[in-house]
Protein backbone atom coordinates (compact mmCIF):
# COMPACT_ATOMS: atom_id res chain seq x y z
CA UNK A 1 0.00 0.00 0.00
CA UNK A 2 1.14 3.80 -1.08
CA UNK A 3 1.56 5.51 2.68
CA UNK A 4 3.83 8.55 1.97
CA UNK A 5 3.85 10.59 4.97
CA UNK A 6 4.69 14.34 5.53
CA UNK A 7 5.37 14.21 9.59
CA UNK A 8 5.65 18.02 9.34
CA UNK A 9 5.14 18.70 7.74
CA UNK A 10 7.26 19.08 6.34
CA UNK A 11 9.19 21.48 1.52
CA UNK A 12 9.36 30.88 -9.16
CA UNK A 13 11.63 33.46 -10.33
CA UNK A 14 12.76 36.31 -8.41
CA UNK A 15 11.56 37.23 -5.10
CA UNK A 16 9.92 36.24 -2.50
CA UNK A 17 6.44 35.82 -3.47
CA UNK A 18 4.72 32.71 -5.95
CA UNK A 19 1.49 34.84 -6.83
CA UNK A 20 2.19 33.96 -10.47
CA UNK A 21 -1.44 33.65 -12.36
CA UNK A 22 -1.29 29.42 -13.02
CA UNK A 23 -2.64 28.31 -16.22
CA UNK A 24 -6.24 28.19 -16.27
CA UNK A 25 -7.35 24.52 -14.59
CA UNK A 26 -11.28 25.32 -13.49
CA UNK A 27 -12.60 23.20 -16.29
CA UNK A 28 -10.77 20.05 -14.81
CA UNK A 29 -12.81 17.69 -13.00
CA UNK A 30 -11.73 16.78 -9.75
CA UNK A 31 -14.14 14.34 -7.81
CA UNK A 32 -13.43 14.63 -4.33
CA UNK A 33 -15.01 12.84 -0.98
CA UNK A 34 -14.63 14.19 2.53
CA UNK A 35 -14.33 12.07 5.52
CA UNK A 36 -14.28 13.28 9.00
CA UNK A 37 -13.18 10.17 10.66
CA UNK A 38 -12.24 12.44 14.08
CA UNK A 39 -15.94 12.86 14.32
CA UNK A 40 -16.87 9.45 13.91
CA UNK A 41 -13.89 8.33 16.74
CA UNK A 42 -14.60 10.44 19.56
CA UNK A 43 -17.88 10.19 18.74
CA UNK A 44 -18.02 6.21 19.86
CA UNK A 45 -19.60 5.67 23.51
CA UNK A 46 -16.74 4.68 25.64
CA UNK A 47 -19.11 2.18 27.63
CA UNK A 48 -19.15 0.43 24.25
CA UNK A 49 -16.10 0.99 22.57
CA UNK A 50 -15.87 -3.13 21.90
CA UNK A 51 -18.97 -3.22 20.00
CA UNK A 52 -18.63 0.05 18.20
CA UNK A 53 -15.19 0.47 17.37
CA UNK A 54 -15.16 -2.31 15.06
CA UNK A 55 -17.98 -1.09 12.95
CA UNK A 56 -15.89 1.90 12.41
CA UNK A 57 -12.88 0.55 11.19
CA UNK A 58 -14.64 -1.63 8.37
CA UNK A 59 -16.48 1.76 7.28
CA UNK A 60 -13.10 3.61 6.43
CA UNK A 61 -11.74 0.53 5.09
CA UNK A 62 -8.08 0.52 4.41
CA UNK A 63 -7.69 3.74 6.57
CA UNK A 64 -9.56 2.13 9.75
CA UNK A 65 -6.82 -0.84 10.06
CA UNK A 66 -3.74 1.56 9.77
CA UNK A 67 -5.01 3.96 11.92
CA UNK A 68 -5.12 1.22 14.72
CA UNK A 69 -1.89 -0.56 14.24
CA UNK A 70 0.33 2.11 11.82
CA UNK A 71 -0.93 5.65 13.68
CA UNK A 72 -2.24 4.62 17.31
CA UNK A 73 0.13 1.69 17.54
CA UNK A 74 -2.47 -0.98 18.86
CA UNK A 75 -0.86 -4.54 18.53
CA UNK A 76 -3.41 -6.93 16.48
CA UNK A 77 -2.87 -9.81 18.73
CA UNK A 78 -4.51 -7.77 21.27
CA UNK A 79 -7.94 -8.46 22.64
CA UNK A 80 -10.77 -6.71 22.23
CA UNK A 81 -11.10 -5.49 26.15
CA UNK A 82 -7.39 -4.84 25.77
CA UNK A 83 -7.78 -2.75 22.60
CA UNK A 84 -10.97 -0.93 23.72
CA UNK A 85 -9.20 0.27 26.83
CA UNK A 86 -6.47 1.24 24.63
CA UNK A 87 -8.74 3.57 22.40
CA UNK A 88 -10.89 4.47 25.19
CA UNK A 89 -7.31 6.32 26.96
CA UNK A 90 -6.60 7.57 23.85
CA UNK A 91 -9.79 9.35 22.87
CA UNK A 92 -9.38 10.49 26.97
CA UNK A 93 -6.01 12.13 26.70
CA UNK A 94 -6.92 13.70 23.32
CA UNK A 95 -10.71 14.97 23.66
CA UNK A 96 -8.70 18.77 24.25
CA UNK A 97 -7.13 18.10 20.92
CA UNK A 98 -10.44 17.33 19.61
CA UNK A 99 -12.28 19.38 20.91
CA UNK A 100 -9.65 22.74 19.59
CA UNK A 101 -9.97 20.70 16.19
CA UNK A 102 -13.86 21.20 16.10
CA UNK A 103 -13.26 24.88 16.96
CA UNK A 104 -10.60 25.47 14.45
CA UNK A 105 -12.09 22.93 11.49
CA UNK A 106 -15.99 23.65 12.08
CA UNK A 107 -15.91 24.12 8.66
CA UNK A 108 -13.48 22.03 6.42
CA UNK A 109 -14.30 23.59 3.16
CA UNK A 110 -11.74 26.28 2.58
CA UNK A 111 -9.46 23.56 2.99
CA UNK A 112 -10.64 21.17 0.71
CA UNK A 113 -10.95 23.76 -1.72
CA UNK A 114 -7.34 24.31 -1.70
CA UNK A 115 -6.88 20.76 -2.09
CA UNK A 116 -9.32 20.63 -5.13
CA UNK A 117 -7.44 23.30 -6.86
CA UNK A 118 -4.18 21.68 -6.49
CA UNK A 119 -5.33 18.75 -7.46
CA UNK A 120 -6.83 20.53 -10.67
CA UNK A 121 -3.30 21.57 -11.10
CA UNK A 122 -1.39 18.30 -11.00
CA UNK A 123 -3.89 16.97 -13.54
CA UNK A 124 -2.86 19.75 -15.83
CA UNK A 125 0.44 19.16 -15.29
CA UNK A 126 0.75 15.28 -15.06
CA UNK A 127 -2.25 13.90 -16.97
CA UNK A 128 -1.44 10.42 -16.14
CA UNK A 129 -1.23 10.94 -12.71
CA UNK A 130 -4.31 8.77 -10.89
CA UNK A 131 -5.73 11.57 -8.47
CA UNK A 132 -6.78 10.39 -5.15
CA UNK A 133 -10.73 10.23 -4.77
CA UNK A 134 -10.92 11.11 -1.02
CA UNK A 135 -9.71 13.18 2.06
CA UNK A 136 -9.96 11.96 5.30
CA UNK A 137 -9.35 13.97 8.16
CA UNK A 138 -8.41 12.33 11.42
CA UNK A 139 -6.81 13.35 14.57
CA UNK A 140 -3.92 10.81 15.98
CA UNK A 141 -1.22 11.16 18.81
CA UNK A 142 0.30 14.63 18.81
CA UNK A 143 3.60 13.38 18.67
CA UNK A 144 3.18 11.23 15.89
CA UNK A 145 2.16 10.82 11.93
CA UNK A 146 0.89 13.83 10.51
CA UNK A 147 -0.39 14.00 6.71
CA UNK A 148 -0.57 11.07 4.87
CA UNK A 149 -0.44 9.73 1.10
CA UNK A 150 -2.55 6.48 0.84
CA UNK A 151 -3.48 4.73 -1.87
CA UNK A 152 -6.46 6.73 -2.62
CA UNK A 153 -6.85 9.37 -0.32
CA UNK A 154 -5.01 12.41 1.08
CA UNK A 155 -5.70 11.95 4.98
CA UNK A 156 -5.04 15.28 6.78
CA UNK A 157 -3.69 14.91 10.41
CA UNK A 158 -5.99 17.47 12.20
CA UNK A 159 -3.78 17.52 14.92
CA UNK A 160 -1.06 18.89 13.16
CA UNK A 161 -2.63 22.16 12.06
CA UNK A 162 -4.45 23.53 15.12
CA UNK A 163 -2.43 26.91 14.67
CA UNK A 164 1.57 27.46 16.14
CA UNK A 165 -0.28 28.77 19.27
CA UNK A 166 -1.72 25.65 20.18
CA UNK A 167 -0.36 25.24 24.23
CA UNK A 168 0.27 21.35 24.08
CA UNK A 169 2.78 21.94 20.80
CA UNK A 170 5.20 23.42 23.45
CA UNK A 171 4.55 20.29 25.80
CA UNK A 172 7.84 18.31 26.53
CA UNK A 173 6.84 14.92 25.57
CA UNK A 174 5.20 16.76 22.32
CA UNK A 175 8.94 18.84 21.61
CA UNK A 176 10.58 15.71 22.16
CA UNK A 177 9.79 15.03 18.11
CA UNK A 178 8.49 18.10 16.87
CA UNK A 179 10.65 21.67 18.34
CA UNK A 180 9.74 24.99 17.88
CA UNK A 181 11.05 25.66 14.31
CA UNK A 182 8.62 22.36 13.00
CA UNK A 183 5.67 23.26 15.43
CA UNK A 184 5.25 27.11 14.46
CA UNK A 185 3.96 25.38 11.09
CA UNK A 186 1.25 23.40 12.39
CA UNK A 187 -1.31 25.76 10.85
CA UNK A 188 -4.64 25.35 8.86
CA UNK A 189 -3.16 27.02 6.05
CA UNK A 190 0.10 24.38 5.54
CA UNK A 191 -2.97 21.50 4.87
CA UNK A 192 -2.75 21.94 1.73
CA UNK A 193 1.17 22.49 1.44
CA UNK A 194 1.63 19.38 2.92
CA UNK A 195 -0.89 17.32 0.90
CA UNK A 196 0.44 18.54 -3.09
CA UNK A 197 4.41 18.02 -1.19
CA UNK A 198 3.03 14.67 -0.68
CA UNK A 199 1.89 13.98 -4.30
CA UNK A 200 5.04 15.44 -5.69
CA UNK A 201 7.20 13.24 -3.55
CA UNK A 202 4.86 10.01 -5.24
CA UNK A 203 5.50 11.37 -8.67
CA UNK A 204 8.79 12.25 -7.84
CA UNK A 205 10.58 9.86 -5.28
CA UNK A 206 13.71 9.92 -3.62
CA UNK A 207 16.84 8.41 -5.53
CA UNK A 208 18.34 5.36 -3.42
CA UNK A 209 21.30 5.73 -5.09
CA UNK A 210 24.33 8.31 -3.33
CA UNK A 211 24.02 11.66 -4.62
CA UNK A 212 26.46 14.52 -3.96
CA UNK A 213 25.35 17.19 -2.21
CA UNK A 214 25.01 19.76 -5.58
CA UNK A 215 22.65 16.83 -6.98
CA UNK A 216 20.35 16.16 -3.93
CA UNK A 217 20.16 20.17 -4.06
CA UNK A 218 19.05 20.42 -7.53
CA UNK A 219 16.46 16.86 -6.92
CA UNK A 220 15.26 18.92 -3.72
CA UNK A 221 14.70 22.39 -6.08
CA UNK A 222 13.12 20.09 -8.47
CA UNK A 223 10.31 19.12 -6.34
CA UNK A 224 9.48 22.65 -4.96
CA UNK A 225 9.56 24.47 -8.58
CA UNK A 226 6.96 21.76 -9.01
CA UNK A 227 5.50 22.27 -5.31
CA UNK A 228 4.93 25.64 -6.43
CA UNK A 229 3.31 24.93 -9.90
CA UNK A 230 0.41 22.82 -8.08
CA UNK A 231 0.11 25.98 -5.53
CA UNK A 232 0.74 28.96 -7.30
CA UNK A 233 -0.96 31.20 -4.80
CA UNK A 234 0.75 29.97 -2.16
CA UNK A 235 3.74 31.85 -0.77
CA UNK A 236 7.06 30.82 -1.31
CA UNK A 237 8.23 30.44 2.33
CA UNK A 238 5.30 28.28 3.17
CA UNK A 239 6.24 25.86 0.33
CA UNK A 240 10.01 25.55 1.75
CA UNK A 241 8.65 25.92 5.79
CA UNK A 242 10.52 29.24 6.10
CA UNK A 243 9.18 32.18 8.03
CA UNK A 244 8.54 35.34 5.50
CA UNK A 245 11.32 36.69 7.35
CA UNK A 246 13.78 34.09 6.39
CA UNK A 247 12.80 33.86 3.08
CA UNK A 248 13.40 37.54 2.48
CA UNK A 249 16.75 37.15 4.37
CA UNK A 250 17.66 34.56 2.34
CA UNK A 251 16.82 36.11 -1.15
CA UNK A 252 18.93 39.20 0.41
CA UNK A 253 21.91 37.11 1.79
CA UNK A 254 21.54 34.80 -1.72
CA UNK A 255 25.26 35.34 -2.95
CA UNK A 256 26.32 34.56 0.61
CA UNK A 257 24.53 31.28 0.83
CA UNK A 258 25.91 30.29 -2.15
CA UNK A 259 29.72 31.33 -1.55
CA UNK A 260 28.93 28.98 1.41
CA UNK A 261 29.07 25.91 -0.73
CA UNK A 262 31.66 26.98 -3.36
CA UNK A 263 34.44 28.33 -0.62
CA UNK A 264 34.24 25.02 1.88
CA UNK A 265 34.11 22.98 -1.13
CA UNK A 266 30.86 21.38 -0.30
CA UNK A 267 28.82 20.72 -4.05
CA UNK A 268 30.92 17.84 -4.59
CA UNK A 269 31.00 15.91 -1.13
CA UNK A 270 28.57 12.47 -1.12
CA UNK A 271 29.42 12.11 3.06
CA UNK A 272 25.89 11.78 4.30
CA UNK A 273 26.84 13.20 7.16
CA UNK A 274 27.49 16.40 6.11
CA UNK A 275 25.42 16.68 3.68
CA UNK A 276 22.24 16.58 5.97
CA UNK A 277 23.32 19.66 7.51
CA UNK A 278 22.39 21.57 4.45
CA UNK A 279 19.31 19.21 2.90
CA UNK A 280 16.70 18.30 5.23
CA UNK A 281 14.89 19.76 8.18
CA UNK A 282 16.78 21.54 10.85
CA UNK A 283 16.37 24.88 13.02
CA UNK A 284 19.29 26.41 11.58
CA UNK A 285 22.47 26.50 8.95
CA UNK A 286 25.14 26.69 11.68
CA UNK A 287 27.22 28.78 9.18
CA UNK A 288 25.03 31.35 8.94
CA UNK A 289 24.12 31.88 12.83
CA UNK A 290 21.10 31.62 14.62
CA UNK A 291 18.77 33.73 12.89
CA UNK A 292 19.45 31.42 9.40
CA UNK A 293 17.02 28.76 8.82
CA UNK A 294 18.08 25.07 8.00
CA UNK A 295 17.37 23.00 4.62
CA UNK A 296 19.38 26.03 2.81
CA UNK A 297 20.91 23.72 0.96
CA UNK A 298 17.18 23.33 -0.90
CA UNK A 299 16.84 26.83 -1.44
CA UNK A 300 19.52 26.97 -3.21
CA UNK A 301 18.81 24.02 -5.75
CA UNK A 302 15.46 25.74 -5.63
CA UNK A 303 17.06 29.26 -7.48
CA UNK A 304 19.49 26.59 -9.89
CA UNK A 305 16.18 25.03 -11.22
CA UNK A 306 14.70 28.07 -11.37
CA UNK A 307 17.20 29.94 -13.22
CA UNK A 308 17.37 26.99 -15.43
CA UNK A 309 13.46 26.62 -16.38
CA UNK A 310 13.58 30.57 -16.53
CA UNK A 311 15.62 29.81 -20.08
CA UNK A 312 13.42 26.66 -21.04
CA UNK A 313 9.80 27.60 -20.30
CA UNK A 314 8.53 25.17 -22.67
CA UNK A 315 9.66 22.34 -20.79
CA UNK A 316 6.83 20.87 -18.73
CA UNK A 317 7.30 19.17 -15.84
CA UNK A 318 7.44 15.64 -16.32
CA UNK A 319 10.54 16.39 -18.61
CA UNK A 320 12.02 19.03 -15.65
CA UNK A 321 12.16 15.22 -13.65
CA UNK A 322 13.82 12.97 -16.26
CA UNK A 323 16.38 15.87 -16.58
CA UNK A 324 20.00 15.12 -15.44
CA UNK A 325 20.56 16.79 -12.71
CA UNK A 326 24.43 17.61 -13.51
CA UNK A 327 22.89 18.58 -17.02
CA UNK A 328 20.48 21.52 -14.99
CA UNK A 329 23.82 22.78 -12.91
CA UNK A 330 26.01 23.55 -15.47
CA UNK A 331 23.36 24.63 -18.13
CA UNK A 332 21.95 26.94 -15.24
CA UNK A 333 25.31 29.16 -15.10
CA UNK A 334 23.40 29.80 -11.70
CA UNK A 335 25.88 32.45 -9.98
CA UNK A 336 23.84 35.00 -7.63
């Protein structure tokens, strides 16, 4: 089964902005179904949670099962008492997260509006592509999975997106996998960020293969030039999971960023380990002090690609993918 997962959730020419006017997609169909599965869970009567519960599961089949073993951990040699008391503390220590949910999400369709459009957008740009038919929104252990790619469905961790405010994101045991710099973007408005990232990373997978750090650069600019395609009203530091204040710092401190790479010698190094301190989530680019954010290593490959598609507009994006990535580097001439 499909099951990409964005935990954070967690990924244009010049400037900060991406309010380019997208091709025209409103004639596209897009069938969509919404599920609120949170509803239906904390709905269940706790007295009865061994009768009920199963009920539920076999009406979001597929989604029911992994949400018991894959999202609330619940061992299927269990018994039923065992598992019911299981749920039954669960839906107890959450019913505050719920209950925010139902304040915040009284209304999900803004949100799956969003969705619809961007969906609207990947069938213009990737025709083949077999849309999803459903969103199901759910609400699982604060600490763990957040949005989710299934095989059909974009399911939409509720509990992820109750707003950077939200008191329990700054709980210890909550910190302990999600800090500050991941938590402040646990807002309504990155559902939809986090569902198209999730697509793109489908269509577009990681590589297994070692990459130097140049190439997993350009691969990471790849997929948000594309990110921002499917969401071209979307902002450009909400794509990346910058603040607007580090995105504009970075666009000002560009030529410094990159001189980072070319004077330590960096492009060219395949050691994992220090290439994940420039690609990949982090609170900051150590380099660069405290204020910098972390993943710069993206941004950059995300001006390369654009630089490069700047001189090839024609080239739509299922060719941008099978393009070499060496080839995009050196045809780029990127040099801020």
């Amino acid at each position: 089964m499909r099951w990409i997962s964005c935990l954070i959730c967690v990924l244009i020419f010049a400037g900060c902005g991406n309010n380019l006017k997208g091709p025209d997609v409103s004639g596209i169909p897009v069938n969509l179904k919404l599920s609120r599965f949170e509803k239906d869970l904390f709905s269940l009567d706790t007295n009865k949670t061994v009768t009920e519960l199963d009920p539920l599961i076999a009406k979001y089949k597929g989604f029911g099962e992994n949400f018991m073993v894959a999202i609330l951990n619940a061992d299927p040699r269990w018994g039923n008492d065992t598992v019911a008391s299981y749920v039954n503390s669960f839906l107890g220590s959450h019913r505050s997260v719920y209950d925010t949910a139902m304040a915040v999400f009284k209304d999900f369709t803004p949100y799956e509006e969003e969705i619809k459009k961007g969906l609207q957008h990947v069938k213009y740009y990737f025709p083949s592509y077999t849309l999803p038919k459903q969103i199901i929104t759910y609400i699982g252990p604060l600490d763990g999975y957040g949005d989710i790619l299934s095989e059909d469905a974009l399911i939409v961790g509720l509990q992820h997106h109750l707003g950077a405010g939200f008191s329990l994101y700054r709980s210890d045991w909550v910190a302990l996998t999600y800090p500050e710099y991941l938590t402040r973007r646990f807002t309504p408005s990155t559902i939809s960020v986090n569902a198209m990232a999730n697509i793109v990373y489908d269509i577009y997978p990681e590589k297994e293969e070692d990459k130097s750090l140049i190439l997993q650069m350009i691969q990471r600019g790849k997929r948000l030039y594309i990110l921002s395609k499917l969401l071209p009203g979307k902002e450009e530091y909400e794509l990346i999971g910058y603040t607007k204040k580090q995105m504009e710092d970075c666009y000002a401190h560009e030529t410094q960023i990159w001189n980072l790479f070319i004077q330590n010698n960096l492009l060219r190094t395949i050691d994992n380990n220090i290439i994940k301190n420039y690609v990949g989530e982090s609170p900051k680019t150590q380099e660069l002090g405290e204020a910098s954010p972390g993943n710069i290593g993206s941004f950059a490959g995300w001006q390369i690609v654009k630089k490069y598609m700047s001189a090839n507009s024609s080239m739509g994006m299922d060719e941008l993918i099978k393009k070499d990535e060496e080839e995009i580097f050196q045809a780029s001439k990127y040099k801020p």
